[in-house]
Structure formats: structure tokens, C-alpha cells
PDB file of N, CA and C in Angstrom:
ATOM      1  N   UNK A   1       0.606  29.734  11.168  1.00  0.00           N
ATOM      2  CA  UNK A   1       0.845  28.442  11.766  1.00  0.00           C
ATOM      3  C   UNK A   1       2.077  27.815  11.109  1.00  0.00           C
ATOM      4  N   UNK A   2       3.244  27.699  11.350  1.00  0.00           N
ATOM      5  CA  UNK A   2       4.135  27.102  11.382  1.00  0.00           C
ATOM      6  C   UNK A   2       4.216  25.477  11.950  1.00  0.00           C
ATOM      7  N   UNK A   3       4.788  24.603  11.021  1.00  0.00           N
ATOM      8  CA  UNK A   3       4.795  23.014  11.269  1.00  0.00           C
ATOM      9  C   UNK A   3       6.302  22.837  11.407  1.00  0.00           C
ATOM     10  N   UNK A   4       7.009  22.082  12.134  1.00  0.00           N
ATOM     11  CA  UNK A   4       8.502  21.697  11.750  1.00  0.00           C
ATOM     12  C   UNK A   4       8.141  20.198  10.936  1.00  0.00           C
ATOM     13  N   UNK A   5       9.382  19.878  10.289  1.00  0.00           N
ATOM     14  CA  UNK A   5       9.394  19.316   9.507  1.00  0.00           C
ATOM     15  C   UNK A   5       9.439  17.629  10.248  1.00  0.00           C
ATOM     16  N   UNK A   6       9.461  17.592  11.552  1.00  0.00           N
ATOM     17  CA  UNK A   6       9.325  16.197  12.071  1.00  0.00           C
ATOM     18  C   UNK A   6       8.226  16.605  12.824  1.00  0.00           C
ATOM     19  N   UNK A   7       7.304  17.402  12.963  1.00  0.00           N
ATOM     20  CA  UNK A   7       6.191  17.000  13.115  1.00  0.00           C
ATOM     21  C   UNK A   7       5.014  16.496  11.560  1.00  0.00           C
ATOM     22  N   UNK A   8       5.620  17.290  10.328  1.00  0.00           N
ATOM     23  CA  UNK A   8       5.204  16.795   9.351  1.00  0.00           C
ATOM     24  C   UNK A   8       5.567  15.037   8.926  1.00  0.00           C
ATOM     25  N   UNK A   9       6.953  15.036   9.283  1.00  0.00           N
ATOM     26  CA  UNK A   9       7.021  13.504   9.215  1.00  0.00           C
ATOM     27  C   UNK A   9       6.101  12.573  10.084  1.00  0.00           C
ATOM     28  N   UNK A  10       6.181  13.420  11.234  1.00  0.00           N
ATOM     29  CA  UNK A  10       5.049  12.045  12.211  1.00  0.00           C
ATOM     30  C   UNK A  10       3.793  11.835  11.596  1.00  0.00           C
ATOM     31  N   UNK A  11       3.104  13.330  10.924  1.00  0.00           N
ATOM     32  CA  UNK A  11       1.584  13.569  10.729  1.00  0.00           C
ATOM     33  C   UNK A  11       1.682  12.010   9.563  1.00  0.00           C
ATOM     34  N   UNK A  12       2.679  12.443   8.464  1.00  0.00           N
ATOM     35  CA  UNK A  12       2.655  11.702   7.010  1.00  0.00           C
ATOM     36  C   UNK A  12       2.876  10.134   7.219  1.00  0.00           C
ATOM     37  N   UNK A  13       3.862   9.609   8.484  1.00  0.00           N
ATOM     38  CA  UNK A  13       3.652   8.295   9.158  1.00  0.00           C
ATOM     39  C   UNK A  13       2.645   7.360   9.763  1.00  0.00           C
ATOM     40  N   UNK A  14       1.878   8.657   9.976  1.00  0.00           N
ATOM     41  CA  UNK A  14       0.828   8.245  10.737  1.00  0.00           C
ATOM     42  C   UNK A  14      -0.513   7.787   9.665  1.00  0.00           C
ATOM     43  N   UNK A  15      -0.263   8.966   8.678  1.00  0.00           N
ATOM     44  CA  UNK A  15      -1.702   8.829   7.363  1.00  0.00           C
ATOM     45  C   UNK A  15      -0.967   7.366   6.829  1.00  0.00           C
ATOM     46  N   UNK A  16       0.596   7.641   6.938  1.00  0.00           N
ATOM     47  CA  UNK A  16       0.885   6.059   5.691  1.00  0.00           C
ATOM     48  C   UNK A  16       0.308   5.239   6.441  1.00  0.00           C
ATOM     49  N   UNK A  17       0.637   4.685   7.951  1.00  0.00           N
ATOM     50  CA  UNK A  17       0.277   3.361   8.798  1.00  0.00           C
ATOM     51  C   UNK A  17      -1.091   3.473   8.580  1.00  0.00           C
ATOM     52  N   UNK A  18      -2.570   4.623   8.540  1.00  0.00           N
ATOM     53  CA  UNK A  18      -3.519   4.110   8.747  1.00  0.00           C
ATOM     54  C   UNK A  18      -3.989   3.581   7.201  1.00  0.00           C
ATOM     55  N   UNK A  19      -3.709   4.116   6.145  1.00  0.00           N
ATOM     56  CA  UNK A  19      -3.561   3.737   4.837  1.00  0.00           C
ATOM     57  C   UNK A  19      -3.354   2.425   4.468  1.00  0.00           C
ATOM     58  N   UNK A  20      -2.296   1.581   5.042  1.00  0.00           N
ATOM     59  CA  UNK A  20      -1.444   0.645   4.587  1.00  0.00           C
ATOM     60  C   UNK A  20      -2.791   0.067   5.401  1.00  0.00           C
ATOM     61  N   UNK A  21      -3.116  -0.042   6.693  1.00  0.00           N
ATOM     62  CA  UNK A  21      -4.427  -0.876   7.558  1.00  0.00           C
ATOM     63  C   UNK A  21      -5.421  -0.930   6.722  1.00  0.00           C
ATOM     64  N   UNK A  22      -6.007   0.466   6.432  1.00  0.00           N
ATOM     65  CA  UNK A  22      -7.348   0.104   5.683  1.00  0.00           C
ATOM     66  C   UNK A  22      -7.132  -1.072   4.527  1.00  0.00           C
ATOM     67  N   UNK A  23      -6.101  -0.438   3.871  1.00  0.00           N
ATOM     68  CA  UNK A  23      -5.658  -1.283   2.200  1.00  0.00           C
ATOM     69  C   UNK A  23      -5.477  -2.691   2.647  1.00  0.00           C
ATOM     70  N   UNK A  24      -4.792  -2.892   3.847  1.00  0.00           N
ATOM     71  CA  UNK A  24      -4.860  -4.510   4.189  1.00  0.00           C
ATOM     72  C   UNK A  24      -5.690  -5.300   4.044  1.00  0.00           C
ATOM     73  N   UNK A  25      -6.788  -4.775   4.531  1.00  0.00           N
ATOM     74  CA  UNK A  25      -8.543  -5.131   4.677  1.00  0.00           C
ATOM     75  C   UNK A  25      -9.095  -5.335   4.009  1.00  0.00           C
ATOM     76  N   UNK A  26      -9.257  -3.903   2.965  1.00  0.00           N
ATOM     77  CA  UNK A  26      -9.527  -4.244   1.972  1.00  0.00           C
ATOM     78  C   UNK A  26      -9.149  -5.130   1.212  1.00  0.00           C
ATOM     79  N   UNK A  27      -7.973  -5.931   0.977  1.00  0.00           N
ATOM     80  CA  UNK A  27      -7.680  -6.819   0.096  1.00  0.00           C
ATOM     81  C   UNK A  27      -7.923  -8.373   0.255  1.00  0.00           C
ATOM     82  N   UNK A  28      -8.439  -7.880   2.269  1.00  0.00           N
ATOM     83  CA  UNK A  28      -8.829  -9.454   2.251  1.00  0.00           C
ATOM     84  C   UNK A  28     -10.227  -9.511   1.974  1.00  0.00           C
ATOM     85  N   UNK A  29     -10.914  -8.438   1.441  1.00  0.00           N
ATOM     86  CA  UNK A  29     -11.717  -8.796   0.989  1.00  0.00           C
ATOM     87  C   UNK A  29     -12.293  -8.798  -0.832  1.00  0.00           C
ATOM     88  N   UNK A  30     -12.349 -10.416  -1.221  1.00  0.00           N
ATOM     89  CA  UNK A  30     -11.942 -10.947  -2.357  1.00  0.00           C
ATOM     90  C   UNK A  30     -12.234  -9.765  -3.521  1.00  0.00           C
ATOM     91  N   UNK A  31     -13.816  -8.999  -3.704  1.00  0.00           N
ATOM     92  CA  UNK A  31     -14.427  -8.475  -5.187  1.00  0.00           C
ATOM     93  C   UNK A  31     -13.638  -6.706  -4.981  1.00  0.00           C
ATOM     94  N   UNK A  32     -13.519  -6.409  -3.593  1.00  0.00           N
ATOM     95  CA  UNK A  32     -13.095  -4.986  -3.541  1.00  0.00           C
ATOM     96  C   UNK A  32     -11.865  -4.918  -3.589  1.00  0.00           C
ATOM     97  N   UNK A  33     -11.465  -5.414  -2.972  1.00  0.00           N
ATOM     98  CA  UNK A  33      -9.708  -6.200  -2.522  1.00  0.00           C
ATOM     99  C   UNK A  33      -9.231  -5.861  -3.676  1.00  0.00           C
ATOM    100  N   UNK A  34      -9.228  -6.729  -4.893  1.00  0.00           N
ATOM    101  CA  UNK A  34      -8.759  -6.704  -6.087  1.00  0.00           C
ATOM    102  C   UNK A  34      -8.992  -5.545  -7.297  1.00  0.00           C
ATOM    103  N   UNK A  35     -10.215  -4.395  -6.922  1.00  0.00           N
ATOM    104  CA  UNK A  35     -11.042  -3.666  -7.815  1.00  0.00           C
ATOM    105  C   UNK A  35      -9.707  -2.836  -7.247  1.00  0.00           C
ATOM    106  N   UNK A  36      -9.445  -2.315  -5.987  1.00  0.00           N
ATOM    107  CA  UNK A  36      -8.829  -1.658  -5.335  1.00  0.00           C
ATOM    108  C   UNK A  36      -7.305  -1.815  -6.168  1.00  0.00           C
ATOM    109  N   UNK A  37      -7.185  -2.862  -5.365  1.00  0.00           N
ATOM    110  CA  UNK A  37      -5.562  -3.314  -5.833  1.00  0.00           C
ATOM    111  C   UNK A  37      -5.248  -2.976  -7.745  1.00  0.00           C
ATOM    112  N   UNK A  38      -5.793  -2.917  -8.591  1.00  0.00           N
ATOM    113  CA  UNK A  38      -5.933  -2.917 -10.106  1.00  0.00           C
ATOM    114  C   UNK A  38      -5.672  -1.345 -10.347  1.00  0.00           C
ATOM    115  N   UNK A  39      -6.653  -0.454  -9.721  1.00  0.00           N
ATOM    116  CA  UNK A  39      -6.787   0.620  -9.498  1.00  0.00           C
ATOM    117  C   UNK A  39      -5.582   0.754  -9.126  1.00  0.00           C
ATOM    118  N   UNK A  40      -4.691   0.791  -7.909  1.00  0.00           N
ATOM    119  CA  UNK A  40      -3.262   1.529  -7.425  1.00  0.00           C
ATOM    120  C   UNK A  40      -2.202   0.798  -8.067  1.00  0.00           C
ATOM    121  N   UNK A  41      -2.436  -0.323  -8.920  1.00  0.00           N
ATOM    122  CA  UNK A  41      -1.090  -0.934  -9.718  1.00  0.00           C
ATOM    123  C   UNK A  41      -1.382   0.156 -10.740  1.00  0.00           C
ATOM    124  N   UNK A  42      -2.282   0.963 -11.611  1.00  0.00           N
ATOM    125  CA  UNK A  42      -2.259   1.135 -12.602  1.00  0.00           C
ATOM    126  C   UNK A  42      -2.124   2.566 -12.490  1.00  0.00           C
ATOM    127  N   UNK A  43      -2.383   3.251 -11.387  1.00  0.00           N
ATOM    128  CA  UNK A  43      -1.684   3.875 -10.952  1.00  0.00           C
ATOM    129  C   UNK A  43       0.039   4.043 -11.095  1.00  0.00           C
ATOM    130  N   UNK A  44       0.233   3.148 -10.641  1.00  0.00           N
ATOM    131  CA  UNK A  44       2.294   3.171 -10.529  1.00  0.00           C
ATOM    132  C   UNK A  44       2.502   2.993 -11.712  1.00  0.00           C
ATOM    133  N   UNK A  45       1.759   1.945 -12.980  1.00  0.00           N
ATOM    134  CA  UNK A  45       2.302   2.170 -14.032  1.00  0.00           C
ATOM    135  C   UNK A  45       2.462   3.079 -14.552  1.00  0.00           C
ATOM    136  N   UNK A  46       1.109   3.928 -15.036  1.00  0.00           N
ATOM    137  CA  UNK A  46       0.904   5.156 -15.381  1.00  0.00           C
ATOM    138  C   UNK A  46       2.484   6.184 -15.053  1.00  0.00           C
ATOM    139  N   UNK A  47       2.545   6.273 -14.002  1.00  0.00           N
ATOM    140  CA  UNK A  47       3.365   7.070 -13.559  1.00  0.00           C
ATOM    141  C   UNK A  47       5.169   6.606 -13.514  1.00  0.00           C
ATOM    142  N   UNK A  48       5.062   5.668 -14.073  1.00  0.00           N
ATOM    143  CA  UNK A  48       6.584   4.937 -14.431  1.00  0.00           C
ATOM    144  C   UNK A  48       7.503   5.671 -15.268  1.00  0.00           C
ATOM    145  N   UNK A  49       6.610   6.250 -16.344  1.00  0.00           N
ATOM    146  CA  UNK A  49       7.304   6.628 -17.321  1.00  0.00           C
ATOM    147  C   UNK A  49       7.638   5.439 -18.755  1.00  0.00           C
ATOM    148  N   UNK A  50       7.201   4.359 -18.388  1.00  0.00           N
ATOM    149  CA  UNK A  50       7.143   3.265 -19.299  1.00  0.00           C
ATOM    150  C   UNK A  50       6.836   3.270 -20.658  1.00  0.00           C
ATOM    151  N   UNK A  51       5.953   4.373 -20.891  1.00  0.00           N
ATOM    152  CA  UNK A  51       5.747   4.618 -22.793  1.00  0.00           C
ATOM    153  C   UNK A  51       6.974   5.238 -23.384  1.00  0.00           C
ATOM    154  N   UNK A  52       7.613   6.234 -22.517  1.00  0.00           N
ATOM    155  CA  UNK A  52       8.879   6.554 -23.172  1.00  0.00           C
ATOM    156  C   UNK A  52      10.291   6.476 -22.324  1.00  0.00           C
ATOM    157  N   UNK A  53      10.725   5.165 -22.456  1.00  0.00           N
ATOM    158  CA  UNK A  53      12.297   4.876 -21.338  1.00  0.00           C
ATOM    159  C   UNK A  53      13.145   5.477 -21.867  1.00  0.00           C
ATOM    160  N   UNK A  54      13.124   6.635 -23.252  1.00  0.00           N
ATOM    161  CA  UNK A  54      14.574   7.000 -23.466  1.00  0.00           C
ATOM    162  C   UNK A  54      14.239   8.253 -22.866  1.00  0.00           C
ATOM    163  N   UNK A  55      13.097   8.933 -22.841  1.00  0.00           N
ATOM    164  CA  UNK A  55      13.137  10.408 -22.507  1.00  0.00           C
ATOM    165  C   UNK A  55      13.766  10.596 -21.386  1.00  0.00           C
ATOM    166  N   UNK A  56      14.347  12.159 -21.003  1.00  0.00           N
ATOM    167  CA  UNK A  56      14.795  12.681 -20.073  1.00  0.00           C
ATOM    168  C   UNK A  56      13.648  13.125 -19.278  1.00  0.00           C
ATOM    169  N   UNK A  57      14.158  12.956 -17.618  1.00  0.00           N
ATOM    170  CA  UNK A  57      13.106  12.995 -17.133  1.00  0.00           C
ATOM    171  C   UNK A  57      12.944  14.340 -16.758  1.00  0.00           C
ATOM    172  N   UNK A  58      11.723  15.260 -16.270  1.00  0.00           N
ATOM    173  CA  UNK A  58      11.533  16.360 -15.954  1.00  0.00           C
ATOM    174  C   UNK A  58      11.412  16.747 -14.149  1.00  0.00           C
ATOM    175  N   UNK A  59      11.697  17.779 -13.622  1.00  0.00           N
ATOM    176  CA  UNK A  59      11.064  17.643 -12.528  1.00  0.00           C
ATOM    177  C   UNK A  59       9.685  17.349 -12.160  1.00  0.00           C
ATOM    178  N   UNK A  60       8.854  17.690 -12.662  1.00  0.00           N
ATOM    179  CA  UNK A  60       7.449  16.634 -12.330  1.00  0.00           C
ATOM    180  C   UNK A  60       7.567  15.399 -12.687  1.00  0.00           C
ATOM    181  N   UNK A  61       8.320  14.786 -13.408  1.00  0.00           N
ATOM    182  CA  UNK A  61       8.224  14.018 -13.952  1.00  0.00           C
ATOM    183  C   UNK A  61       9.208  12.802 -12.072  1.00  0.00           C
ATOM    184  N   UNK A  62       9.893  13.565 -11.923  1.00  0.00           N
ATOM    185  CA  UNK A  62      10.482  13.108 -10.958  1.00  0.00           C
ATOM    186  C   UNK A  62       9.366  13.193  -9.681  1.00  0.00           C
ATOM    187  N   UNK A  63       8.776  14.165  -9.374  1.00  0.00           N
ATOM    188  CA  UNK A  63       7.726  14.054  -8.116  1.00  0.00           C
ATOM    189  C   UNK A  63       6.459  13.216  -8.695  1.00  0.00           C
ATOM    190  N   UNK A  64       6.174  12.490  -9.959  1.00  0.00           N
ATOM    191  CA  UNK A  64       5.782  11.813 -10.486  1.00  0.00           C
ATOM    192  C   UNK A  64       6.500  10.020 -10.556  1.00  0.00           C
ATOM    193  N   UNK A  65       7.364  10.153 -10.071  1.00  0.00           N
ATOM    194  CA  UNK A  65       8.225   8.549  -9.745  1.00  0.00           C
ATOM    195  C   UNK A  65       8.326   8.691  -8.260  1.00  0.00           C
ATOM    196  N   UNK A  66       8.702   9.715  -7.473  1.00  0.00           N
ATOM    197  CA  UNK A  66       8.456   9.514  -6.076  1.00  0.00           C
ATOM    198  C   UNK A  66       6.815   8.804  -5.667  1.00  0.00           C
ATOM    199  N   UNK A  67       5.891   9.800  -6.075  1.00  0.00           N
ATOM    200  CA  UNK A  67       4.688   9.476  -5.957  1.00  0.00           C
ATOM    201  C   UNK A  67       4.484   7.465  -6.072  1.00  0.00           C
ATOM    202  N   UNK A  68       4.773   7.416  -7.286  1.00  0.00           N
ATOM    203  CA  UNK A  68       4.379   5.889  -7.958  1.00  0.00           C
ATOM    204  C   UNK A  68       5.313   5.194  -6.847  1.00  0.00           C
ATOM    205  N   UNK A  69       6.731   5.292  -6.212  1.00  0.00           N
ATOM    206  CA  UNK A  69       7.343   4.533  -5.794  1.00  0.00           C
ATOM    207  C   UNK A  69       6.489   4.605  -4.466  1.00  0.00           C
ATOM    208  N   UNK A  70       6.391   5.567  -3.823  1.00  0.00           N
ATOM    209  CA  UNK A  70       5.671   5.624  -2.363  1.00  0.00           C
ATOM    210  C   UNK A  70       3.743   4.550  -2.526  1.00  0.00           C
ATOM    211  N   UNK A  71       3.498   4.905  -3.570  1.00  0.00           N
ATOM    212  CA  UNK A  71       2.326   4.229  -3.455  1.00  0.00           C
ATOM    213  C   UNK A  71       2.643   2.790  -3.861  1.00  0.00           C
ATOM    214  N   UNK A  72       3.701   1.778  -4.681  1.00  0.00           N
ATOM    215  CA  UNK A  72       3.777   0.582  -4.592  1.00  0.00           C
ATOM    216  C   UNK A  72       4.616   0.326  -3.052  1.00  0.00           C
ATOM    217  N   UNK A  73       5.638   1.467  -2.375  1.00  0.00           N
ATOM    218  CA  UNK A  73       5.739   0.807  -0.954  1.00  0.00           C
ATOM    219  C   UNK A  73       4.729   0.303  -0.018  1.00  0.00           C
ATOM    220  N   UNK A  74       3.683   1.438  -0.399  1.00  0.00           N
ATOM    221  CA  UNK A  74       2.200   1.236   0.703  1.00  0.00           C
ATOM    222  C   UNK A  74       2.075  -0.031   0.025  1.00  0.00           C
ATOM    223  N   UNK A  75       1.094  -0.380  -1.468  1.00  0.00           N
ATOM    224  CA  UNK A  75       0.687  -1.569  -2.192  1.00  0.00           C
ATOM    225  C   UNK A  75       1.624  -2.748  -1.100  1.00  0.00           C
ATOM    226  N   UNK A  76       2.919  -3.039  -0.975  1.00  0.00           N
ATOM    227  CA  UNK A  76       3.757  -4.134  -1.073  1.00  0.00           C
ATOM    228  C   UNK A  76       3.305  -4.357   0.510  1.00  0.00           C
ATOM    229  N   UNK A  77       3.890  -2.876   1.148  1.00  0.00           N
ATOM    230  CA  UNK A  77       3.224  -3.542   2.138  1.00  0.00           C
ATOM    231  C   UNK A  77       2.040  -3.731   3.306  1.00  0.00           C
ATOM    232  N   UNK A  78       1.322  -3.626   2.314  1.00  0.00           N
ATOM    233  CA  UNK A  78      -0.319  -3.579   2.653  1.00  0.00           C
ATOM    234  C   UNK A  78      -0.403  -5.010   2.302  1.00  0.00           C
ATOM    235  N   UNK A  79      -0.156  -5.369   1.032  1.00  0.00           N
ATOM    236  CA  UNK A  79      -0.181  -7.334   0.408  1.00  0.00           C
ATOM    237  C   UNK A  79       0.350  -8.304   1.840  1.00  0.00           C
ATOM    238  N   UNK A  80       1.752  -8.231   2.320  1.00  0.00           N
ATOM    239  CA  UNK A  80       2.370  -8.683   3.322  1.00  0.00           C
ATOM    240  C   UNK A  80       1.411  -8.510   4.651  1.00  0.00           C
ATOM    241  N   UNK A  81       1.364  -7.469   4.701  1.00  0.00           N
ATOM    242  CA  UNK A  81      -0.002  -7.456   6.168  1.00  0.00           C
ATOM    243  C   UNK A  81      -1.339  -8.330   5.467  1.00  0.00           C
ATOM    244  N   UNK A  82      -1.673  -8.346   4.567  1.00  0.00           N
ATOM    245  CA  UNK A  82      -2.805  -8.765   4.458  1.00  0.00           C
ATOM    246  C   UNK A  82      -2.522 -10.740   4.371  1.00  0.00           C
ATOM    247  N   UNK A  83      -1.437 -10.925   3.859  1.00  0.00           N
ATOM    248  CA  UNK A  83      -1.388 -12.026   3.697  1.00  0.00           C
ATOM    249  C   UNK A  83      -0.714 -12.577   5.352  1.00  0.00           C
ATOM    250  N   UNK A  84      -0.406 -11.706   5.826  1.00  0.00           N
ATOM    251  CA  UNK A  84       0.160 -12.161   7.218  1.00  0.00           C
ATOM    252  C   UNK A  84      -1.325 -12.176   8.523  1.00  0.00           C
ATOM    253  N   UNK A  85      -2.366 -11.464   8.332  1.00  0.00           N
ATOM    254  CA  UNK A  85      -3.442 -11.654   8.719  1.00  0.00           C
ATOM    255  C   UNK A  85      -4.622 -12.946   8.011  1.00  0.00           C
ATOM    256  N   UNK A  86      -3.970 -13.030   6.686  1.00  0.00           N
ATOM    257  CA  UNK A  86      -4.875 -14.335   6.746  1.00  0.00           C
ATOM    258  C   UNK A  86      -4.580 -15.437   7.136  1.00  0.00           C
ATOM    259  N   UNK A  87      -2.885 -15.586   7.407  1.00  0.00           N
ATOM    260  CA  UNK A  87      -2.556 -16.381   7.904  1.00  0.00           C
ATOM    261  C   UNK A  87      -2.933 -16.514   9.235  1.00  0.00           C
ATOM    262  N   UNK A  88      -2.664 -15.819   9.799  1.00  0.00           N
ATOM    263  CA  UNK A  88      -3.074 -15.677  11.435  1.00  0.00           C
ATOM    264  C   UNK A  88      -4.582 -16.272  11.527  1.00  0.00           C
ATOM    265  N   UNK A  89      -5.372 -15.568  10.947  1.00  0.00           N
ATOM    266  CA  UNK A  89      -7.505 -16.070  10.788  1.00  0.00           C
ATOM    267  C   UNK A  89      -7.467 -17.292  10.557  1.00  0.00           C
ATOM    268  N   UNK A  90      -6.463 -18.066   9.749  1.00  0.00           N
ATOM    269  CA  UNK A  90      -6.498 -19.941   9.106  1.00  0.00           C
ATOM    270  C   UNK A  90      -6.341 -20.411  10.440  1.00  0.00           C
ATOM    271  N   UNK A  91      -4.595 -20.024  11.433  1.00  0.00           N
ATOM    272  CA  UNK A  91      -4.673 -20.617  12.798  1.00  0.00           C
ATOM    273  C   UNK A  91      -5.153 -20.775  13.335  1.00  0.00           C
ATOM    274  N   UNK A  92      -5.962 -19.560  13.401  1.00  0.00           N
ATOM    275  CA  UNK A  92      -7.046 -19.327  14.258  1.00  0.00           C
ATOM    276  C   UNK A  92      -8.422 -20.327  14.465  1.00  0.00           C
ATOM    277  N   UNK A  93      -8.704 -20.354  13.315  1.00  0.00           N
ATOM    278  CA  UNK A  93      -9.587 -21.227  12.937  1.00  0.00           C
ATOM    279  C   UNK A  93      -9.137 -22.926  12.793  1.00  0.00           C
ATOM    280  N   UNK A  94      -8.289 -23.149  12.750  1.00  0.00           N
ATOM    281  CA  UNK A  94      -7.395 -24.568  12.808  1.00  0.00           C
ATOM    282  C   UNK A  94      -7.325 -24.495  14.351  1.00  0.00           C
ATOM    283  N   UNK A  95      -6.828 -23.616  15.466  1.00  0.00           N
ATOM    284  CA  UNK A  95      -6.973 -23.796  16.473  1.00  0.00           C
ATOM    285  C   UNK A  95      -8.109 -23.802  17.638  1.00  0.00           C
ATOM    286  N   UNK A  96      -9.395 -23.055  17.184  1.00  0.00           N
ATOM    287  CA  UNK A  96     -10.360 -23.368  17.110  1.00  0.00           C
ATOM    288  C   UNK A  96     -11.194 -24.770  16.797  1.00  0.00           C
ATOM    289  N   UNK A  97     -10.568 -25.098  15.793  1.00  0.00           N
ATOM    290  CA  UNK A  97     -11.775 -26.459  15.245  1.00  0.00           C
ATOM    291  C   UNK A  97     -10.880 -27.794  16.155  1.00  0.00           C
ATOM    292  N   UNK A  98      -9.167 -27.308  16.894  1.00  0.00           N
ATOM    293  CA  UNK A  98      -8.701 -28.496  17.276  1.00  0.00           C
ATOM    294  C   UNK A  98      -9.760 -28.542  18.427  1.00  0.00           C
ATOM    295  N   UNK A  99      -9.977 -27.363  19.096  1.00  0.00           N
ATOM    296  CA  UNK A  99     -10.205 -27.261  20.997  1.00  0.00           C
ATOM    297  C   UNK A  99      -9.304 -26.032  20.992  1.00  0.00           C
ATOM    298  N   UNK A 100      -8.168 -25.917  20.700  1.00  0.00           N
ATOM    299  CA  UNK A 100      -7.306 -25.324  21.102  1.00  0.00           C
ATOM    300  C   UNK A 100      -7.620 -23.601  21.470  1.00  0.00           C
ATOM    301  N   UNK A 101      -7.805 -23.175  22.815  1.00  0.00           N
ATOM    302  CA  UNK A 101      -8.176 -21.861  23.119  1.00  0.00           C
ATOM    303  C   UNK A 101      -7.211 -21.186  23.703  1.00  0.00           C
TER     304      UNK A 101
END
């Protein structure tokens, strides 16, 4: 079985978008939201390289900063969707309690 490499991009677009949804959700919800979120920051630290900034880096060490950078892109913008959906639920509910349907 052979894949081309833009059908691998669509497959890996597709896992990021449903990823970034779930993680949205999760964060609007307050005790998991945050257990979650702690968990994938400490993640990216881990993987920064931050205990030693003078060392040279290695090739794992490099598919080890791709990794951390791709998972704070999801993090950043999973936060933005989530905070852009609670905004939307407040209107909602402000437009609701006016009459407004």
C-alpha cells in the first residue's frame, strides 16, 4: 500500500482539526480543561531543551522541538477556539435572556 505524500498531509490535517475540537471542549470544561491543558504545556517544556540552552542539538533532539512546537500550535489554537466559543455561549445567552431569537 503506497500513500502519496498529500494524501498523508490531508489524513494529518484532518487528525490536527479533530484534535484542536476535542481540546477546545475540553478546556471549556473548568476541572478537565485545565488537568489537560498542564499535562500538554509540560509536555512542550519537557521537550524545549530548556535544562541545557548551550548544548548542541541532536537529530532527535530536533524531531523532539518539531514535536513540542506542533503540539503548542494545536495548545494555542485550541485556547482561541475555546475562548471564541465561550464567547459566542455568553451572546447567546445575553441574547436569549434579552428576547432576542
Amino acid at each position: 500500500m503506497t500513500t502519496s505524500l498529500q494524501t498523508l498531509e490531508a489524513r494529518l490535517n484532518a487528525q490536527r482539526e479533530i484534535v484542536i475540537a476535542l481540546l477546545s471542549h475540553a478546556l471549556l470544561e473548568r476541572d478537565t480543561g485545565l488537568a489537560l491543558l498542564r499535562s500538554l504545556e509540560e509536555e512542550v517544556i519537557a521537550q524545549d531543551g530548556a535544562e541545557d540552552p548551550g548544548s548542541q542539538p541532536s537529530a532527535g533532539f530536533a524531531r523532539g522541538n518539531e514535536k513540542s512546537t506542533e503540539i503548542r500550535e494545536i495548545l494555542d489554537t485550541a485556547k482561541a477556539r475555546a475562548k471564541a466559543i465561550q464567547a459566542l455561549q455568553q451572546q447567546d445567552t445575553k441574547s436569549i435572556g434579552a428576547g432576542k431569537f
